[in-house]
C-alpha atoms as a PDB file:
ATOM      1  CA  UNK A   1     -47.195 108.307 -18.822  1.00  0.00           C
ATOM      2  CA  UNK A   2     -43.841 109.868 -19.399  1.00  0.00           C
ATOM      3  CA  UNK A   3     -42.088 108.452 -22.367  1.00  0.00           C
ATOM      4  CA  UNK A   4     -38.702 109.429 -23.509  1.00  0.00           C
ATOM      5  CA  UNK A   5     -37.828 108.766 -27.318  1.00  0.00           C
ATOM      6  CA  UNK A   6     -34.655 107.925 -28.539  1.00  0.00           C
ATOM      7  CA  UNK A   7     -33.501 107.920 -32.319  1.00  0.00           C
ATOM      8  CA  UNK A   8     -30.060 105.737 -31.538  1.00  0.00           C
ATOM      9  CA  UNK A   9     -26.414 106.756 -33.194  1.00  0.00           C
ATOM     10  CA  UNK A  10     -23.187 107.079 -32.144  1.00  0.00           C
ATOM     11  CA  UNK A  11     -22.283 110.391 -33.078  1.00  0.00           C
ATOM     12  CA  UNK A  12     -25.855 111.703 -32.441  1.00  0.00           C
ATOM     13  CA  UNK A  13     -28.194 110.336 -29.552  1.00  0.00           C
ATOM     14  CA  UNK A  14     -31.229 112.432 -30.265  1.00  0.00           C
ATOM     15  CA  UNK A  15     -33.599 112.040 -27.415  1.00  0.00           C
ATOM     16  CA  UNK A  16     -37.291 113.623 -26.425  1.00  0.00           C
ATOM     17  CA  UNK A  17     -39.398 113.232 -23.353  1.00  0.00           C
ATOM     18  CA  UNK A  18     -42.962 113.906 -23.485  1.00  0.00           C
ATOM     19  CA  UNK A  19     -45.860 113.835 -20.834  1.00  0.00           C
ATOM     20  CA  UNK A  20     -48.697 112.018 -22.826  1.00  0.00           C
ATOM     21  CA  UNK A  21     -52.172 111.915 -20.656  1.00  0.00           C
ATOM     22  CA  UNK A  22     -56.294 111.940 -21.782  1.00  0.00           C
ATOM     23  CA  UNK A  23     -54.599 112.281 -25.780  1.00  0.00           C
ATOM     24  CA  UNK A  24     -52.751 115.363 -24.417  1.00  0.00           C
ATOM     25  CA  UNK A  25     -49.083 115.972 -25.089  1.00  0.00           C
ATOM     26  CA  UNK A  26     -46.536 118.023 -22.579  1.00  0.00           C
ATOM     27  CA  UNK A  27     -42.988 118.207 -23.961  1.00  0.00           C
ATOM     28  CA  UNK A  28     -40.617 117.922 -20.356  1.00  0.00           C
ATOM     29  CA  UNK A  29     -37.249 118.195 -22.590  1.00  0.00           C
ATOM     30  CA  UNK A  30     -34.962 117.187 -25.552  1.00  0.00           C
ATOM     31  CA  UNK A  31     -31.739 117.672 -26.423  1.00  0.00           C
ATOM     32  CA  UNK A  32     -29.270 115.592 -28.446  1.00  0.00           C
ATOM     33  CA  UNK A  33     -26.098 113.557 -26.647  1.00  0.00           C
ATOM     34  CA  UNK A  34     -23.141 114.097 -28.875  1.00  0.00           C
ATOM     35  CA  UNK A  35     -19.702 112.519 -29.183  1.00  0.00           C
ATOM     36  CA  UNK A  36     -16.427 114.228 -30.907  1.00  0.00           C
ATOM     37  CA  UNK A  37     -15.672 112.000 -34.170  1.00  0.00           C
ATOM     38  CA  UNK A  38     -11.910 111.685 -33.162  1.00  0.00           C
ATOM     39  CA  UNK A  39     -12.823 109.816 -29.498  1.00  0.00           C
ATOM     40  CA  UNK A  40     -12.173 106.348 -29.333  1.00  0.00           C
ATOM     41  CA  UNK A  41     -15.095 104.123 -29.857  1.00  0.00           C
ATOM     42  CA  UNK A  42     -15.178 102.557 -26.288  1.00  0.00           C
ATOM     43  CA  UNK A  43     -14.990 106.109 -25.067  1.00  0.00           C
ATOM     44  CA  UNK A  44     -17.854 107.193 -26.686  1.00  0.00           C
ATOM     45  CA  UNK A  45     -20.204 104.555 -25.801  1.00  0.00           C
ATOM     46  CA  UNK A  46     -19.009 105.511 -22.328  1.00  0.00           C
ATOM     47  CA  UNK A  47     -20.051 109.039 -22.780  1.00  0.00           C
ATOM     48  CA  UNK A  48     -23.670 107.837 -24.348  1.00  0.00           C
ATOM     49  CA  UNK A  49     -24.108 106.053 -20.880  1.00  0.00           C
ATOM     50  CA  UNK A  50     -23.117 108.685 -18.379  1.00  0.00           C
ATOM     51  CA  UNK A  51     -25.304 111.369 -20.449  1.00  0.00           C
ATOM     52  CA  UNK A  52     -28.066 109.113 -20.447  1.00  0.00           C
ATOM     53  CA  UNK A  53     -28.337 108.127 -17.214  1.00  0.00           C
ATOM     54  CA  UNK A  54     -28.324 112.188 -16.550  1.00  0.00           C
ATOM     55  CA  UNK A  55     -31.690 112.521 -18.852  1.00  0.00           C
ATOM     56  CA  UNK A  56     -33.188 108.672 -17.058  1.00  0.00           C
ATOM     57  CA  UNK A  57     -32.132 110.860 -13.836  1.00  0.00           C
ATOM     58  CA  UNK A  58     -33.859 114.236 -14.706  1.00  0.00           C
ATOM     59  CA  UNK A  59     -36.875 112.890 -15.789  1.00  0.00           C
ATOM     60  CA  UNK A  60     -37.343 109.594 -14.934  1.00  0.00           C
ATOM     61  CA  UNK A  61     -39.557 108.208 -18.013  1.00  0.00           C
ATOM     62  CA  UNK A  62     -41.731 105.393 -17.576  1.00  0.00           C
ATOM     63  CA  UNK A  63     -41.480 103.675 -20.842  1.00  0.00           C
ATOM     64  CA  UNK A  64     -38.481 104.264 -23.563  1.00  0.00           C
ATOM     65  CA  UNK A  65     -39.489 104.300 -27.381  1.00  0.00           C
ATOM     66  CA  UNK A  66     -36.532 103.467 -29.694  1.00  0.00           C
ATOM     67  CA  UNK A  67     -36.033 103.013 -33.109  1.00  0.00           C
ATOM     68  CA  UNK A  68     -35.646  99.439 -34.075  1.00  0.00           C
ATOM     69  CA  UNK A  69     -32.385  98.667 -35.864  1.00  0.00           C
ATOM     70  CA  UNK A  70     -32.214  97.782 -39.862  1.00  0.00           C
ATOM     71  CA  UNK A  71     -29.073  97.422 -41.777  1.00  0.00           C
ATOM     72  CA  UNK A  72     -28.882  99.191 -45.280  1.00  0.00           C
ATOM     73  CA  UNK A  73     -25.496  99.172 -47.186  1.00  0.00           C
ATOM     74  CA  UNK A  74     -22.850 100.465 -44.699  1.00  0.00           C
ATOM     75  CA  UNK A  75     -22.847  97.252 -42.280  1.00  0.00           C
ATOM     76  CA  UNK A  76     -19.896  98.536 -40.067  1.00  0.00           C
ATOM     77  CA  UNK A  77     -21.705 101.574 -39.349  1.00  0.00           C
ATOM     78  CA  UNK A  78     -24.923  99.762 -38.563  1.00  0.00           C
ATOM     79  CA  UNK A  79     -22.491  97.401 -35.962  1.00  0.00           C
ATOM     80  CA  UNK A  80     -21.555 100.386 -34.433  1.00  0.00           C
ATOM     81  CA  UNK A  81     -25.177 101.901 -34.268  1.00  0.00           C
ATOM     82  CA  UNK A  82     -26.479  98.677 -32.536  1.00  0.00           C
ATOM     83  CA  UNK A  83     -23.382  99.126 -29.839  1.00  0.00           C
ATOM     84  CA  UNK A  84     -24.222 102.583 -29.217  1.00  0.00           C
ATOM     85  CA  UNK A  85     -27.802 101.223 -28.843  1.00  0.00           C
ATOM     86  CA  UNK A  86     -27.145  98.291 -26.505  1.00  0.00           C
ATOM     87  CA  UNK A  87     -25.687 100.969 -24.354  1.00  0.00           C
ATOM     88  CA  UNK A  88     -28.897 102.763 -24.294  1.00  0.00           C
ATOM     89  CA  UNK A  89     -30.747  99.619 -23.706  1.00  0.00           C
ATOM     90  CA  UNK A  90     -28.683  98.784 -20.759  1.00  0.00           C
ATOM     91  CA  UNK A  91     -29.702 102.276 -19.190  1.00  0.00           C
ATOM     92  CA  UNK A  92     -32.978 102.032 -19.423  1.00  0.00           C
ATOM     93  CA  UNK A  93     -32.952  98.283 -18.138  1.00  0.00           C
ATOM     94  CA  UNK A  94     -31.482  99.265 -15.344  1.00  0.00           C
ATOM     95  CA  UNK A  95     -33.901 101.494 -14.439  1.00  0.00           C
ATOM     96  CA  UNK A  96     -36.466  98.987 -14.687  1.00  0.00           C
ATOM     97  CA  UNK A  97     -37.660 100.912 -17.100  1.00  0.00           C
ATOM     98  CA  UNK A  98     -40.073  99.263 -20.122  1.00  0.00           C
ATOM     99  CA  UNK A  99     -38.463  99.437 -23.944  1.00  0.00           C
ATOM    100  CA  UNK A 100     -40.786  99.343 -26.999  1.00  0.00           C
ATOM    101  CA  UNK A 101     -38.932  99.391 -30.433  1.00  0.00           C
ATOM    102  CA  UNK A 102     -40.247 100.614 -33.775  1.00  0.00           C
ATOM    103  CA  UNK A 103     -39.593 100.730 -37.260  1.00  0.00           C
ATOM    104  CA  UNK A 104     -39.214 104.090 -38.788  1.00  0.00           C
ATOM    105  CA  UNK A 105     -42.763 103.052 -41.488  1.00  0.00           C
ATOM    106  CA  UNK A 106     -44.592 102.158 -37.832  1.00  0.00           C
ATOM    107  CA  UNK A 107     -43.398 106.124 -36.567  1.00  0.00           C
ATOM    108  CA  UNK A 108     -44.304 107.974 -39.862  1.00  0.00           C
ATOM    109  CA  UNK A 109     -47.775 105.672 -39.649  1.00  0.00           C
ATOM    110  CA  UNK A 110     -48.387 106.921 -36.058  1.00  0.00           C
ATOM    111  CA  UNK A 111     -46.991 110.321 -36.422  1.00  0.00           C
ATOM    112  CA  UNK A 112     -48.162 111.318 -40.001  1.00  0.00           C
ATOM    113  CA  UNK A 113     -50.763 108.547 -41.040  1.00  0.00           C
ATOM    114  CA  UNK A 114     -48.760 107.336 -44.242  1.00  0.00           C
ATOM    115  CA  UNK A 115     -46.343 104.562 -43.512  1.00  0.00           C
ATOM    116  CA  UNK A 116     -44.040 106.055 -46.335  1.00  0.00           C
ATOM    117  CA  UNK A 117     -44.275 109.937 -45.304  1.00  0.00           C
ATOM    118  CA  UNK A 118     -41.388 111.925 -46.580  1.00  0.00           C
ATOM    119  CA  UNK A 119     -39.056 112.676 -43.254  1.00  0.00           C
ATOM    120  CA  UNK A 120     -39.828 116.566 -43.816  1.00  0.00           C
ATOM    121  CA  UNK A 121     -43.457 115.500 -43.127  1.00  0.00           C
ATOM    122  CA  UNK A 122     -43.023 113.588 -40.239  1.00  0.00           C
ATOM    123  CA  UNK A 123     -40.502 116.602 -38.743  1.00  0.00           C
ATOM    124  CA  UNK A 124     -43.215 119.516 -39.433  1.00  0.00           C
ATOM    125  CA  UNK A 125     -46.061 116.572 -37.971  1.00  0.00           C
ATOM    126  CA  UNK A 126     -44.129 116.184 -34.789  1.00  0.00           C
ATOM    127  CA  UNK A 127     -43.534 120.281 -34.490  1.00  0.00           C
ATOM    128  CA  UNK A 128     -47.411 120.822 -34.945  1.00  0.00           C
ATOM    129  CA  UNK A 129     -48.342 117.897 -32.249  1.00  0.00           C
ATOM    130  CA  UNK A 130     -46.460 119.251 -29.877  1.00  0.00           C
ATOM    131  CA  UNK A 131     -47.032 122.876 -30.736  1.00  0.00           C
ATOM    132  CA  UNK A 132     -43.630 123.593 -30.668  1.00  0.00           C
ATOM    133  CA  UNK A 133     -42.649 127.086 -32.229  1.00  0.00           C
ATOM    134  CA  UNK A 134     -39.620 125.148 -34.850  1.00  0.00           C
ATOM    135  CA  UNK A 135     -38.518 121.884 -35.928  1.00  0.00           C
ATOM    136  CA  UNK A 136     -35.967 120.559 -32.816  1.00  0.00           C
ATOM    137  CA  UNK A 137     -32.341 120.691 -34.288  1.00  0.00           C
ATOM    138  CA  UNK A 138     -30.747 118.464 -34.994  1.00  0.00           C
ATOM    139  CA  UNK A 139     -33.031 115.919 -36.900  1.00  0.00           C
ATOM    140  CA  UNK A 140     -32.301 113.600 -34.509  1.00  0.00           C
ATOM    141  CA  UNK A 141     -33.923 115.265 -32.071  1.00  0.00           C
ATOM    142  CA  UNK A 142     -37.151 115.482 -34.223  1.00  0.00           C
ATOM    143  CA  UNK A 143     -36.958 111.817 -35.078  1.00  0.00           C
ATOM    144  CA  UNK A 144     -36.997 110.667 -31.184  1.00  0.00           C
ATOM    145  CA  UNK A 145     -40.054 113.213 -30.016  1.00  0.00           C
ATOM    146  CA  UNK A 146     -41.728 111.539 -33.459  1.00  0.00           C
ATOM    147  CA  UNK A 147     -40.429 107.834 -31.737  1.00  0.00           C
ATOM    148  CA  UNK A 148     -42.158 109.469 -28.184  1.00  0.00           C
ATOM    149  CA  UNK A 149     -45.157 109.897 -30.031  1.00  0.00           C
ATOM    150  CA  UNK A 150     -45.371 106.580 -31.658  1.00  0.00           C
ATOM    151  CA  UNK A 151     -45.279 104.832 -27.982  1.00  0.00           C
ATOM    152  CA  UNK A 152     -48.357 107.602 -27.199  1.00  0.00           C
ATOM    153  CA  UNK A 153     -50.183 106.743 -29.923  1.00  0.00           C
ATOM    154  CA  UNK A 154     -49.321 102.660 -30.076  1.00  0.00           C
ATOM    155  CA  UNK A 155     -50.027 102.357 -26.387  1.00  0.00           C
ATOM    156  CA  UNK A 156     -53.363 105.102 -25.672  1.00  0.00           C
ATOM    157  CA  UNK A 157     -55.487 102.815 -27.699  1.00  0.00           C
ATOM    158  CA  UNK A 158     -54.785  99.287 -25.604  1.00  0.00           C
ATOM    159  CA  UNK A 159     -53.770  97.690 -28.966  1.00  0.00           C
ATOM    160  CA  UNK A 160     -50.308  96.774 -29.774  1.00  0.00           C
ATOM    161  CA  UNK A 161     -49.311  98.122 -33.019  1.00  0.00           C
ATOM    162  CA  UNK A 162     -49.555  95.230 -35.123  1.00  0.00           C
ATOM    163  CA  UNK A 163     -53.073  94.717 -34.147  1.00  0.00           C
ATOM    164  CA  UNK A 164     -53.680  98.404 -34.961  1.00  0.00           C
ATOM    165  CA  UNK A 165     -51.767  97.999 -38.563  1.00  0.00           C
ATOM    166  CA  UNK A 166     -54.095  95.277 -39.321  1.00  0.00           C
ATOM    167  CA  UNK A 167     -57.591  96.376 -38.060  1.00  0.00           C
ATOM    168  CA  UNK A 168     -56.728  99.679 -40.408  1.00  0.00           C
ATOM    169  CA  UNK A 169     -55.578  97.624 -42.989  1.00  0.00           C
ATOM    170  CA  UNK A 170     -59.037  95.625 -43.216  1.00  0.00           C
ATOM    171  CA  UNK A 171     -60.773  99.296 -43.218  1.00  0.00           C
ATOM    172  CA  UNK A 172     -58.969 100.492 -45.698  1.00  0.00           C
ATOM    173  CA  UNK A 173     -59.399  97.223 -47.688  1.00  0.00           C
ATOM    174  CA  UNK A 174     -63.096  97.233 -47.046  1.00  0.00           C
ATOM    175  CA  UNK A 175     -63.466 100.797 -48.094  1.00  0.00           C
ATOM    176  CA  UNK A 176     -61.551 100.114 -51.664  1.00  0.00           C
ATOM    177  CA  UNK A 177     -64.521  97.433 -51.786  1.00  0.00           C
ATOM    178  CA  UNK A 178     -67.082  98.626 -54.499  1.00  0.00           C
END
């Protein structure tokens, strides 16, 4: 299964695309798509979609793992995010091409085993996975190989995530059990 991650911005697309068969992991590229912060808006969601469809092109992933949108304080940025993101969306729908989202606790879960890991963590995690020599720069590009890996993880074991979260939260439950 080839599975490209994307962590979603505006300024920033980071994007990874990994080879994930029999629990083994091939990285086939990343990168980051960038867009200057002067450009108009309209003309950088335009330059997200061209540069994507050149990675959907290159590799042609099976599946695409995004991070799933939450707003925080800045709510016009968010809006802006989710554009940028809809544009992403669009390319891989085009494509035919399956879209799983997750939250950033259900990536740290998958890649580092703690729901709450520190973002250094799940960085160095994703580097030692994929036996990569560094940390990808920028973070972004990290964050989407960490999103890949999610997918791996979520869909190698036949369960969808939520079923997963819960069957580990009864162990862990039963094992606090005196």
């Amino acid at each position: 299964m080839t599975i490209l991650g994307i962590d979603p911005g505006y300024a920033i697309v980071g994007w990874g695309v990994l080879e994930y068969s029999g629990s083994r992991f091939c990285v086939k590229g990343y990168g980051a798509i960038t867009t200057p912060a002067g450009m108009d808006f309209p003309r950088r969601l335009e330059m997200i979609y061209r540069d994507m469809q050149t990675v959907l092109q290159r590799y042609h992933p099976d599946v695409l793992s995004i991070e799933k949108l939450y707003f925080t304080n800045n709510k016009t940025t968010g809006i802006d995010v989710a554009q940028a993101r809809g544009v992403i969306l669009l390319s891989a729908t085009q494509t035919n091409m399956q879209v799983y989202e997750y939250t950033p606790m259900q990536v740290k879960q998958s890649v580092v085993g703690y729901g709450k890991a520190e973002k250094k963590q799940v960085m160095e995690m994703t580097r030692i996975l994929l036996r990569l020599p560094s940390v990808p720069k920028p973070d972004d590009t990290a964050d989407a190989l960490a999103l890949a890996i999610c997918h791996a993880h979520c869909a190698g074991s036949g369960l969808d995530y939520q079923t997963r979260y819960q069957q580990q939260l009864r162990r862990t439950i039963h094992d606090l059990q005196p």
